[in-house]
Protein backbone atom coordinates (compact mmCIF):
# COMPACT_ATOMS: atom_id res chain seq x y z
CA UNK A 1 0.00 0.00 0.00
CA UNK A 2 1.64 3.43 -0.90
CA UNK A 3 2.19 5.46 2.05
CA UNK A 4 0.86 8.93 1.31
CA UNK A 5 1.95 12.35 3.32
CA UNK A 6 -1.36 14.15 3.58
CA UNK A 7 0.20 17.67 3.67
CA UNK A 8 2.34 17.60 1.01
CA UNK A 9 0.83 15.53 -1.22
CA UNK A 10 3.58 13.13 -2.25
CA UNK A 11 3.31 9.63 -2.56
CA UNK A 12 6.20 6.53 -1.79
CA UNK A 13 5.78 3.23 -3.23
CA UNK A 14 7.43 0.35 -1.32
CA UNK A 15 7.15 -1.92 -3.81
CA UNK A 16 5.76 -1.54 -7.11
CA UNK A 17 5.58 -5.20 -7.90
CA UNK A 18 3.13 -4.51 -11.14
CA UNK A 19 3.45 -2.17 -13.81
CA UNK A 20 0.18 -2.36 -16.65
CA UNK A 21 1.44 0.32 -19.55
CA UNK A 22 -0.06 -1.80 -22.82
CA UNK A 23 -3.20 -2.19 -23.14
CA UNK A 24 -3.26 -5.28 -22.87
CA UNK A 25 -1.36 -5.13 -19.20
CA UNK A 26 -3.81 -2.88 -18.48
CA UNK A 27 -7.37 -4.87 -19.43
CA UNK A 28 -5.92 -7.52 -17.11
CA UNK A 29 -4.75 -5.41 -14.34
CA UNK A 30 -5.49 -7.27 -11.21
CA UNK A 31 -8.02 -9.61 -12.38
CA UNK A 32 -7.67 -13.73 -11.59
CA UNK A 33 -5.57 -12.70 -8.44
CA UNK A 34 -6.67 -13.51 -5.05
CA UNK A 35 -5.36 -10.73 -3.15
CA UNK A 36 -2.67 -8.20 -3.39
CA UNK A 37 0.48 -9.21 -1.63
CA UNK A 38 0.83 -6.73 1.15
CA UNK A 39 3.02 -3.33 0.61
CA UNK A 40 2.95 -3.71 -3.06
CA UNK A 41 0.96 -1.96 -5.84
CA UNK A 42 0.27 -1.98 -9.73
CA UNK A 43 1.08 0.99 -11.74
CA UNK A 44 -1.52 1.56 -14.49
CA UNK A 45 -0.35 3.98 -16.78
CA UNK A 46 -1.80 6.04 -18.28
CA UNK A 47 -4.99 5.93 -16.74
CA UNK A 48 -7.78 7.86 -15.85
CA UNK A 49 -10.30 5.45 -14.09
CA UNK A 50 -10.73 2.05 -12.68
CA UNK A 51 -13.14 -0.34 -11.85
CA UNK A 52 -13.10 -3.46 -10.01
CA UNK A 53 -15.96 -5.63 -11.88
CA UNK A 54 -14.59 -9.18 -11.37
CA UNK A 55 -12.29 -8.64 -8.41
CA UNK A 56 -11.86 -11.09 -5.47
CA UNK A 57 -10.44 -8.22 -3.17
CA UNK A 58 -11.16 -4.49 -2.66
CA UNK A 59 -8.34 -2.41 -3.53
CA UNK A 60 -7.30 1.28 -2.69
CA UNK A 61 -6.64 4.00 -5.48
CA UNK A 62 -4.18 6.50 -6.09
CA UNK A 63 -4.82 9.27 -8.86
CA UNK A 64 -1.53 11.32 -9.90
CA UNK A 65 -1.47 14.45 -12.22
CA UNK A 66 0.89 14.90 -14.79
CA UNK A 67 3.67 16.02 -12.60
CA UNK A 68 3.33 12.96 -10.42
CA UNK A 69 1.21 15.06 -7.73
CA UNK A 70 -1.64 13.08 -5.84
CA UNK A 71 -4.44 14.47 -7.28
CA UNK A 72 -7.01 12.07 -5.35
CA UNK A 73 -7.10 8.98 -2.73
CA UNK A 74 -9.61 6.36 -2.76
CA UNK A 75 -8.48 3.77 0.37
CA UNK A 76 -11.21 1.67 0.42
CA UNK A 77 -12.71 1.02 -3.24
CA UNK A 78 -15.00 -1.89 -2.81
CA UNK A 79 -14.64 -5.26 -5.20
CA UNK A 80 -17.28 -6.41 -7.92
CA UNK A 81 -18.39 -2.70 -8.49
């Protein structure tokens, strides 16, 4: 899970296990996984939503602009939405 510093905004990524920049990387993302190993996260890039139809596991969501800013948090997105 990235560890986020809510006053400046900046984001650190302990271990970025999965990084989805095709298309085809990204159709798949996290789908036909059980759960997410703790501390880790997938990179989908670019990207400007996400869904979890299909998922075994909620996830949380990190949104970052252009210049790599958080632009929005979402800790707790629920699975099979």
């Amino acid at each position: 899970m990235p560890q986020i510093s809510p006053t400046s905004s900046q984001i650190t990524l302990d271990n970025v296990n999965f990084i989805a920049n095709t298309f085809l990387t990204r159709l798949r993302g996290l789908l036909g996984r059980s759960e997410m190993p703790k501390n880790t996260c997938l990179i989908l890039t670019p990207c400007r939503q996400v869904h979890t139809f299909f998922m075994r596991f909620p996830i949380g969501a990190v949104f970052l602009n252009k210049q790599g800013v958080v632009g929005e948090y979402c800790p707790g997105l629920c699975h099979k939405k």
